[in-house]
Protein backbone atom coordinates (compact mmCIF):
# COMPACT_ATOMS: atom_id res chain seq x y z
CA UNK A 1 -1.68 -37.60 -33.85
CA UNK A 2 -4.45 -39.26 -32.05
CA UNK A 3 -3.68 -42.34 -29.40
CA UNK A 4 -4.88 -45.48 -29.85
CA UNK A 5 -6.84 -46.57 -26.88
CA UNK A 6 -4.82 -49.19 -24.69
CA UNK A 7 -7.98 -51.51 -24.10
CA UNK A 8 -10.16 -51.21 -26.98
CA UNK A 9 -13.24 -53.07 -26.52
CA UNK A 10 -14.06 -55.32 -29.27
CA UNK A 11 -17.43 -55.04 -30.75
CA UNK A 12 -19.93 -56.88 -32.80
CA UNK A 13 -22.96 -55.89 -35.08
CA UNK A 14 -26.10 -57.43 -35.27
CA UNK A 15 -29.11 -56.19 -37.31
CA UNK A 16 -32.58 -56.57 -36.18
CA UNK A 17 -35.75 -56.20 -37.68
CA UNK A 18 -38.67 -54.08 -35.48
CA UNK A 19 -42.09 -53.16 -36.34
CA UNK A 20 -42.26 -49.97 -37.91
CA UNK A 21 -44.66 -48.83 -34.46
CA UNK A 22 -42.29 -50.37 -32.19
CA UNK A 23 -39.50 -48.52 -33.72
CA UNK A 24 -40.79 -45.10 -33.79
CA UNK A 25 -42.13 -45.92 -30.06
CA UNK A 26 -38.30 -46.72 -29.16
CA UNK A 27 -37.03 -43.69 -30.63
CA UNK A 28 -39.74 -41.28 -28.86
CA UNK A 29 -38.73 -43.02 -25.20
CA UNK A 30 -35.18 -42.73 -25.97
CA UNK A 31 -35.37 -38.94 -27.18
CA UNK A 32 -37.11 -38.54 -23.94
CA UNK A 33 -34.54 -40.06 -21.70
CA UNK A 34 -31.95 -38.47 -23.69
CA UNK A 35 -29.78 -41.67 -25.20
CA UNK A 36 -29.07 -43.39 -28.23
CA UNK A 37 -30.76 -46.24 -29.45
CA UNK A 38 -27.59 -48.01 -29.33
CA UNK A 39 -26.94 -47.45 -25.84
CA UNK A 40 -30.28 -48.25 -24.57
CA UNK A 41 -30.20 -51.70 -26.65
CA UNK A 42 -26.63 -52.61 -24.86
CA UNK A 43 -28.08 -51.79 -21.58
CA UNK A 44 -31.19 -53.85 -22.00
CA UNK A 45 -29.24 -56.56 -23.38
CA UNK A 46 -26.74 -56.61 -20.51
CA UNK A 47 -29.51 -56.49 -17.73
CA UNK A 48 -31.82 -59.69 -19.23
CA UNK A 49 -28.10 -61.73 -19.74
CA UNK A 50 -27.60 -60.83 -15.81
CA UNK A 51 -30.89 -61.64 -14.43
CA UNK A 52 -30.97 -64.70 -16.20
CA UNK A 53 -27.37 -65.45 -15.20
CA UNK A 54 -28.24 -64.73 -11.55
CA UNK A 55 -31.60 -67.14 -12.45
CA UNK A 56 -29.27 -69.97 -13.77
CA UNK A 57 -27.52 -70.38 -10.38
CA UNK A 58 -30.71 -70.51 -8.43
CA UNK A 59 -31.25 -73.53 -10.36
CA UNK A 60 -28.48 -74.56 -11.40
């Protein structure tokens, strides 16, 4: 029987729409560094919510 993980991460979905060209441009670069598109959206998303986290104290 398989464990259940002691600190599941909750997740969320969200749908977007892309240009059919920007879409097939996203999946060439992320063949090409070898990850998911899922994976490179979360990391994009996390890295614009920190810069602009670290930009909202500067003037804050």
């Amino acid at each position: 029987m398989k464990k259940a993980n002691p600190n599941p991460k909750k997740e969320r979905m969200i749908h977007i729409r892309l240009p059919e060209d920007v879409h097939k441009r996203l999946r060439v670069h992320v063949a090409e560094i070898d990850m998911t598109m899922q994976s490179w959206v979360v990391r994009m998303v996390e890295r614009e919510l920190n810069q602009s986290k670290g930009h909202n104290k500067q003037n804050g």
